[in-house]
C-alpha atoms as a PDB file:
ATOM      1  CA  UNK A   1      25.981  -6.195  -6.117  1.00  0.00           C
ATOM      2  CA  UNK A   2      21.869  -6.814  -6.428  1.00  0.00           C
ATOM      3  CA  UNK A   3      20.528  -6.664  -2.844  1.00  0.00           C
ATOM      4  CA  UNK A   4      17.069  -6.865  -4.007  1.00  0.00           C
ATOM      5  CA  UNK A   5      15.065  -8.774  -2.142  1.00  0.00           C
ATOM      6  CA  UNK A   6      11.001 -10.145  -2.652  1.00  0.00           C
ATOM      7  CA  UNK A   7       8.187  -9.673   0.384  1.00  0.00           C
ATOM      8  CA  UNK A   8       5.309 -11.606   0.628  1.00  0.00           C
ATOM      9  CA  UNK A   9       2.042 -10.995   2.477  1.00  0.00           C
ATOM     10  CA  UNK A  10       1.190 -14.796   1.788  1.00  0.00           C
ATOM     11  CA  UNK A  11      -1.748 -13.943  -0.355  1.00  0.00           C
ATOM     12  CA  UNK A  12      -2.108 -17.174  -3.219  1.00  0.00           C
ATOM     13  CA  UNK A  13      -3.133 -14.643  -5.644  1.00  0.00           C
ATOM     14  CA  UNK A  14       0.470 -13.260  -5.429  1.00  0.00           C
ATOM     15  CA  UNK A  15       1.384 -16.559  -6.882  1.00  0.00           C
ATOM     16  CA  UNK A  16      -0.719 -16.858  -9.759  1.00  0.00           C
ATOM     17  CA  UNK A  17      -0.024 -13.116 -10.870  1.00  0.00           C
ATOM     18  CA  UNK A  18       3.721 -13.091 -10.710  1.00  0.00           C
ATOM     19  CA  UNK A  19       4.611 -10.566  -8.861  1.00  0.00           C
ATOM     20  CA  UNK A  20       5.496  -9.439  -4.797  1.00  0.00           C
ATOM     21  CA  UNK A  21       3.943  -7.633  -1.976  1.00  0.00           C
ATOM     22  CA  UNK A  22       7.368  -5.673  -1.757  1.00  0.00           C
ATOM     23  CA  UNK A  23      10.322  -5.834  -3.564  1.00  0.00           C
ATOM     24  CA  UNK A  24      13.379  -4.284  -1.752  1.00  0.00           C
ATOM     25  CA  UNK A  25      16.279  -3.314  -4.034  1.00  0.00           C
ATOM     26  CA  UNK A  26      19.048  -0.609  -2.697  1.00  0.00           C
ATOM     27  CA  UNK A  27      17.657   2.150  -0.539  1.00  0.00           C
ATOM     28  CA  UNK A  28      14.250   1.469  -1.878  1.00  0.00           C
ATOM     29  CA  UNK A  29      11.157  -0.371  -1.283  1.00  0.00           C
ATOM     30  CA  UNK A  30       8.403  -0.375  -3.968  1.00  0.00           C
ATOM     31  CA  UNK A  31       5.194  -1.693  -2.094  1.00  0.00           C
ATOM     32  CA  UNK A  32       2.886  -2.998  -4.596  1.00  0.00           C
ATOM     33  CA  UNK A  33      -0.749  -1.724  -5.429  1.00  0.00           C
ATOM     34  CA  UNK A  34      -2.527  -2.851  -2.095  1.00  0.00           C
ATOM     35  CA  UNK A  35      -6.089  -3.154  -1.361  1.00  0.00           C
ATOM     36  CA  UNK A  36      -8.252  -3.353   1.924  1.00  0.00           C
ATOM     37  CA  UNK A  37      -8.550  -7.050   1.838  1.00  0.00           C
ATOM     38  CA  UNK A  38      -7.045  -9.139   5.613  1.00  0.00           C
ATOM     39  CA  UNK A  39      -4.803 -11.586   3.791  1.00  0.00           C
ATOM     40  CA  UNK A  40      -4.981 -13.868   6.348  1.00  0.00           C
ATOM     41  CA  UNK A  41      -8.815 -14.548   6.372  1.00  0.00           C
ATOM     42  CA  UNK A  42      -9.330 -13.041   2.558  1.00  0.00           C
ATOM     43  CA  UNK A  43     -12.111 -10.679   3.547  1.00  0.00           C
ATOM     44  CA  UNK A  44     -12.716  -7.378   2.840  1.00  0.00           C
ATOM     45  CA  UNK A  45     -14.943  -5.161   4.478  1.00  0.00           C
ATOM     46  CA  UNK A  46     -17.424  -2.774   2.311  1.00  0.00           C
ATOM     47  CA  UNK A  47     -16.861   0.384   3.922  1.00  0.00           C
ATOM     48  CA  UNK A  48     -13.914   2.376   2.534  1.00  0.00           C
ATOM     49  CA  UNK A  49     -12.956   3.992   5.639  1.00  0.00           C
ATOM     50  CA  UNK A  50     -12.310   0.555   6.864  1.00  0.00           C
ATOM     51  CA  UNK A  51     -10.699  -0.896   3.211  1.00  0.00           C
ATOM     52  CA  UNK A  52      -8.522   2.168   3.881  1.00  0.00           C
ATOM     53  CA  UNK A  53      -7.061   1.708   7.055  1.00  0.00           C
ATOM     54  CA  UNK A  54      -6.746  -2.040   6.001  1.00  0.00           C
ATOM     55  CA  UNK A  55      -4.244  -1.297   3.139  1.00  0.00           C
ATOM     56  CA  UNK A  56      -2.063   0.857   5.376  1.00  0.00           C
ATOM     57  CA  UNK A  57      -1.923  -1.990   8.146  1.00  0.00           C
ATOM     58  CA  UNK A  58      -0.623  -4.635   4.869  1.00  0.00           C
ATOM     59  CA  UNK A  59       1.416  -1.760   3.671  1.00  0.00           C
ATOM     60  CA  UNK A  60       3.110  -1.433   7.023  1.00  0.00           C
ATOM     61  CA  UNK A  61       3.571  -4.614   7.403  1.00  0.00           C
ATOM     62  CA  UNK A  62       5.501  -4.819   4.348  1.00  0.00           C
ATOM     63  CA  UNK A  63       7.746  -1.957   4.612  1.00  0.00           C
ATOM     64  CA  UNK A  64       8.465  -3.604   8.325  1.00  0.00           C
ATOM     65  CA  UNK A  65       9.519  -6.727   6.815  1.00  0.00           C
ATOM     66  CA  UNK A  66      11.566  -4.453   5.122  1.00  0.00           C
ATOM     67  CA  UNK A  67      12.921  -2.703   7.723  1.00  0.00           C
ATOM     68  CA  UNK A  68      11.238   0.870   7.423  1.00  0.00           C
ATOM     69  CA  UNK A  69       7.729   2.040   8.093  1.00  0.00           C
ATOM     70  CA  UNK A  70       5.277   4.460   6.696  1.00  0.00           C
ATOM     71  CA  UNK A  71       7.190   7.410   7.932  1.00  0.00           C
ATOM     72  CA  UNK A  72      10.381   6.199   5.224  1.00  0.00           C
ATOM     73  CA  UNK A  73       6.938   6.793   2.586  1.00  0.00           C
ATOM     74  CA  UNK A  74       8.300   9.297  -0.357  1.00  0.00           C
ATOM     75  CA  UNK A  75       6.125   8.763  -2.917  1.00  0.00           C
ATOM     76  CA  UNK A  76       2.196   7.379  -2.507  1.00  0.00           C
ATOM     77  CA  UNK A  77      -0.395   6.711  -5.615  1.00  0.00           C
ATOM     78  CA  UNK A  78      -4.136   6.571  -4.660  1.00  0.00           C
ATOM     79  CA  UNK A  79      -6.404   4.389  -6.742  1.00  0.00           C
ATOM     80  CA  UNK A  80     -10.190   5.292  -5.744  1.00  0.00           C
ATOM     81  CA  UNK A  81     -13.269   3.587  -7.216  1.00  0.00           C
ATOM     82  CA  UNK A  82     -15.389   6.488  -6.871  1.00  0.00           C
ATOM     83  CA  UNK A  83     -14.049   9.952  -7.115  1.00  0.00           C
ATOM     84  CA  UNK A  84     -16.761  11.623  -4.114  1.00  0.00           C
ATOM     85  CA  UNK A  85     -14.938   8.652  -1.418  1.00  0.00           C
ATOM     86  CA  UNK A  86     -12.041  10.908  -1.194  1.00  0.00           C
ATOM     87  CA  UNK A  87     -13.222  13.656   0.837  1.00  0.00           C
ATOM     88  CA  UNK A  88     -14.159  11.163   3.407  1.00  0.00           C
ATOM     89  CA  UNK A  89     -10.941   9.608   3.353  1.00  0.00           C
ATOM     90  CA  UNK A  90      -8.354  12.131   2.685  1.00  0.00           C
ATOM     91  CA  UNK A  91      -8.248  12.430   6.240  1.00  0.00           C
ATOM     92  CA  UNK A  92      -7.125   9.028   6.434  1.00  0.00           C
ATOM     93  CA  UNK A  93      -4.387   9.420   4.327  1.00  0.00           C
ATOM     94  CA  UNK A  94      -3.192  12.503   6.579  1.00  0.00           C
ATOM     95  CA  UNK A  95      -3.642  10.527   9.602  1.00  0.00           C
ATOM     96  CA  UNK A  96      -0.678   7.928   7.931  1.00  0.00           C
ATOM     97  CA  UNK A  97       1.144  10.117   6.820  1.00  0.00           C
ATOM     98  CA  UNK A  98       1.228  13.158   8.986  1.00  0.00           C
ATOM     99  CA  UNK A  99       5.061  12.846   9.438  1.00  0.00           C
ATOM    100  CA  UNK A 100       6.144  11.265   5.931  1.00  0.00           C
ATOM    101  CA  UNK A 101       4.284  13.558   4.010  1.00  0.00           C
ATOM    102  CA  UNK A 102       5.138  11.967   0.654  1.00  0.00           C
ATOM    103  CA  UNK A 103       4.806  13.508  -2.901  1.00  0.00           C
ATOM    104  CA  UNK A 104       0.636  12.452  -4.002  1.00  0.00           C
ATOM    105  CA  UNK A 105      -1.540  11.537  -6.788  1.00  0.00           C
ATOM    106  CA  UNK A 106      -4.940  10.543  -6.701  1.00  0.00           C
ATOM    107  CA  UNK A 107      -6.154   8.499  -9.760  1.00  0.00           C
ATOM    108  CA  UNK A 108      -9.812   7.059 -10.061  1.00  0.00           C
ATOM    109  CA  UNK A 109     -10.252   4.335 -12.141  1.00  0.00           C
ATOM    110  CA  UNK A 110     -12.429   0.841 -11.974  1.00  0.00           C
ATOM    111  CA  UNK A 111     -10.184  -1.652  -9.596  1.00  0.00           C
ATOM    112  CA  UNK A 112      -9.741  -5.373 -10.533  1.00  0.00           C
ATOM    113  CA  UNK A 113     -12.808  -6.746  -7.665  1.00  0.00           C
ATOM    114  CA  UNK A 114     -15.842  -4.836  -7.624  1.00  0.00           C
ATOM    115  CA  UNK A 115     -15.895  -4.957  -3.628  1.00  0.00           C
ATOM    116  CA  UNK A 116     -12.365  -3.324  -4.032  1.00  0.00           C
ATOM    117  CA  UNK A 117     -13.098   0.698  -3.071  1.00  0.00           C
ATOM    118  CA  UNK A 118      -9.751   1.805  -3.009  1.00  0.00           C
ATOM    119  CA  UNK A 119      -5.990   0.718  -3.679  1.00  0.00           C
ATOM    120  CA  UNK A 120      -2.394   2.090  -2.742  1.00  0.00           C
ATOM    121  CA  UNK A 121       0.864   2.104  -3.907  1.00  0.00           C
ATOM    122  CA  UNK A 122       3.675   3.067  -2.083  1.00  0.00           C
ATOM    123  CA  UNK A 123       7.853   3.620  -2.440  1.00  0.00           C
ATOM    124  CA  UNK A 124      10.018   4.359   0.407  1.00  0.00           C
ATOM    125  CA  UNK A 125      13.531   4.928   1.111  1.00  0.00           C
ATOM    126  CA  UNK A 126      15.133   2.492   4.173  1.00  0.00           C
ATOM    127  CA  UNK A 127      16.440   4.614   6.770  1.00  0.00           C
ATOM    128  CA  UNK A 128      19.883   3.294   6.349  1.00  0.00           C
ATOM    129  CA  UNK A 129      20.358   4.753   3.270  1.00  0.00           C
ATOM    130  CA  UNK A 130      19.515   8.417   4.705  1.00  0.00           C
END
């Protein structure tokens, strides 16, 4: 039986480069690489602090649609434009995560948009699977 199932945040971009916000297949969800833009308006604020808390509120919304939440997190990959931004927002990360507590990696690497400061990637397990 495939249960797996294909979230959307409604960006177009989606569209063009084949692939989903979420997919949901058995106990997991695999949230795709998500960046601080607002899908709805397609803006992105400068300020990584702000980029930051911007991907977790798509990534929750996501792995809601899904039917878990950040605290179902296991596994979380970091993509940072600039290596010295994650001092400042390591914090961040804790403040998400301070019950999930998911294994970590930090990678920094260019991102796809220049006004992109940060991306994350998340899995998590659906509680009904527990």
């Amino acid at each position: 039986m495939n249960d797996k199932r294909l979230i959307s945040s409604g960006s177009a971009f989606e569209a063009v480069a084949g692939y989903s916000r979420a997919v949901v297949e058995g106990a997991y969800v695999h949230v795709a690489g998500t960046t601080g833009f607002d899908y709805a308006a397609m803006t992105i604020d400068e300020d990584p602090a702000a980029q930051t808390h911007q991907c977790f509120r798509n990534i929750a919304t996501a792995l809601e649609q899904a039917g878990c939440s950040l605290d179902d997190v296991v596994r979380v990959l970091y993509y940072l434009a600039d290596a010295s931004s994650f001092q400042s927002l390591a914090p961040i990360f804790g403040e998400y995560f301070q019950r999930a507590r998911p294994a970590a990696t930090a990678i920094v690497c260019g991102l796809v948009d220049p006004r992109m400061k940060i991306e994350i990637e998340v899995t998590a397990r659906r509680p009904a699977w527990s």
